[in-house]
C-alpha atoms as a PDB file:
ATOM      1  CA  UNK A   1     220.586 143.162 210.744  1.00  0.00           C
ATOM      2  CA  UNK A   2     217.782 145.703 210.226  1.00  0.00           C
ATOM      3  CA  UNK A   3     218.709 149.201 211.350  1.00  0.00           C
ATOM      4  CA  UNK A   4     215.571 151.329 211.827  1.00  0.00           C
ATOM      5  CA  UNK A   5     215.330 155.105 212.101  1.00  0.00           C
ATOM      6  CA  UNK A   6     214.692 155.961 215.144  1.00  0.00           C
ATOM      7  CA  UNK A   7     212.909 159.627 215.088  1.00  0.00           C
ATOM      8  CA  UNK A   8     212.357 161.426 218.085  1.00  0.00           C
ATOM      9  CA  UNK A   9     209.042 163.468 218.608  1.00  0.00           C
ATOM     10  CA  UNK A  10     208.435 166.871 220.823  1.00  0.00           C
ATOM     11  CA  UNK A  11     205.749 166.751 223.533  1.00  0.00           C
ATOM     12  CA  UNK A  12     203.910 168.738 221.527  1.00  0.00           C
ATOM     13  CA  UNK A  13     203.959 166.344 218.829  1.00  0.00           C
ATOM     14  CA  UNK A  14     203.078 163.103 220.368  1.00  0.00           C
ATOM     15  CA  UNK A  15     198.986 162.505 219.871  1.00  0.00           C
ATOM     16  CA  UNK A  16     196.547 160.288 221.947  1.00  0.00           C
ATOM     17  CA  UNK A  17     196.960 157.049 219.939  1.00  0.00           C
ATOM     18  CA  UNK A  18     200.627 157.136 219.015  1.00  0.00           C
ATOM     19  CA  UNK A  19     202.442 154.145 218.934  1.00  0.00           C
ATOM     20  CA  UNK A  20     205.973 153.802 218.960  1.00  0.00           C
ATOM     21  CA  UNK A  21     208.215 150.416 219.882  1.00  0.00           C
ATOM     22  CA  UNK A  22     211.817 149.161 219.817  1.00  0.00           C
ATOM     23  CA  UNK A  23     212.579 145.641 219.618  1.00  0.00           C
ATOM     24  CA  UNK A  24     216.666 144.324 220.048  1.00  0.00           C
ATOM     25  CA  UNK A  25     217.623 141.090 220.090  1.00  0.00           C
ATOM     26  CA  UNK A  26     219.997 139.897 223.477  1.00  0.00           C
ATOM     27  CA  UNK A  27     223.467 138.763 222.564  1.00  0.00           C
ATOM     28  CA  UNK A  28     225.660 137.188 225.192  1.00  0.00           C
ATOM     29  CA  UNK A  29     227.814 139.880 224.814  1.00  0.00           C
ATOM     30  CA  UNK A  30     224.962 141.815 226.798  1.00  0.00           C
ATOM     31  CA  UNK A  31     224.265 139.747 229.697  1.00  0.00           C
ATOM     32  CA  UNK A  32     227.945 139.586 230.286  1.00  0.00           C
ATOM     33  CA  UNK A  33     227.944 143.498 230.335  1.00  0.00           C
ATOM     34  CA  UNK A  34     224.621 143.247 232.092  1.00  0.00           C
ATOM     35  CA  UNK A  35     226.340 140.708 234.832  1.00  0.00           C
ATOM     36  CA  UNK A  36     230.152 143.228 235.149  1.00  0.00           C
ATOM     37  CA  UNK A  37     227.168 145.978 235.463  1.00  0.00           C
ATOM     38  CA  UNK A  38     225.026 145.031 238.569  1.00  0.00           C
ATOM     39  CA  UNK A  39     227.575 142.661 240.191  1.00  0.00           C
ATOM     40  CA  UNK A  40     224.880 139.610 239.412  1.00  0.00           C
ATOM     41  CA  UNK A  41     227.041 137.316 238.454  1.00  0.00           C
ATOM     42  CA  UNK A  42     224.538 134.051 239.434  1.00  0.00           C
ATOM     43  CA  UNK A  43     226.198 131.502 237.668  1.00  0.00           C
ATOM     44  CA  UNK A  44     222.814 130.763 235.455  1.00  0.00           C
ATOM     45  CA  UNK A  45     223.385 133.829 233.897  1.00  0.00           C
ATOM     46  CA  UNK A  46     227.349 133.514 233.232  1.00  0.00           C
ATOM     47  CA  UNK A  47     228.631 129.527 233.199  1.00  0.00           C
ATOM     48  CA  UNK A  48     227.521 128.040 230.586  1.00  0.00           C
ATOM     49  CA  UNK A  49     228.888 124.298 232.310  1.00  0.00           C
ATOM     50  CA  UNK A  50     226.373 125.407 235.258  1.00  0.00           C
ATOM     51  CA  UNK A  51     223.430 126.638 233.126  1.00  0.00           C
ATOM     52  CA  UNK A  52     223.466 123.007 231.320  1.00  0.00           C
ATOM     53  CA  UNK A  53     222.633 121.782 234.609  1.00  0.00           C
ATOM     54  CA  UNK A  54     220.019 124.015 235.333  1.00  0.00           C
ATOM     55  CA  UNK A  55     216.209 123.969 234.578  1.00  0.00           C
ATOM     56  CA  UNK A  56     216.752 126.080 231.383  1.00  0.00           C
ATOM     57  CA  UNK A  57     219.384 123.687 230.421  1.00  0.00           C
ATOM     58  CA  UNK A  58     221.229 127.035 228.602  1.00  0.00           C
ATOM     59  CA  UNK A  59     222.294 130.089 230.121  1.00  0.00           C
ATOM     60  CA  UNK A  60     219.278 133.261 230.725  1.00  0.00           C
ATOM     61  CA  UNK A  61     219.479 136.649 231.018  1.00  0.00           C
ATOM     62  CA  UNK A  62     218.928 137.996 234.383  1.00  0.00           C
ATOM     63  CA  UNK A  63     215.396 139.166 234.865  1.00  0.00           C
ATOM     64  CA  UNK A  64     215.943 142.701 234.929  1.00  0.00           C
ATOM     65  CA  UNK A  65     216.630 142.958 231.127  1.00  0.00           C
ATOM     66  CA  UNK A  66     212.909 143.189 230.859  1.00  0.00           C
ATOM     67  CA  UNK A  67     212.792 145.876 233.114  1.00  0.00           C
ATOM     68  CA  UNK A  68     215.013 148.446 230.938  1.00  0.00           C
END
């Protein structure tokens, strides 16, 4: 597991052409928080028995993830 330093930068600081990005990888461990979290608990997202059956054939994370 890489463990970057994450520095954090004053208003002032920050310059027109900064970059800055964070990339984590999704465990199951956090769509099942993600799931107890927001009460979404669709069954694609949670069973993996179900999730075979689906059109991902494996379970997803909820949509939303992206959005955080």
């Amino acid at each position: 597991m890489n463990m970057a330093l994450i520095e954090n930068r004053t208003f002032a600081e920050i310059a027109v052409g900064d970059t800055a990005s964070l990339v984590r990888e999704l465990t199951y461990k956090d769509v099942e928080v993600f799931a107890a979290m927001s009460g979404d608990v669709n069954p694609m997202h949670v069973d993996a028995a179900f999730a075979k059956s689906d059109v991902f054939h494996r379970i997803v994370a909820d949509g939303m993830w992206a959005a955080r």
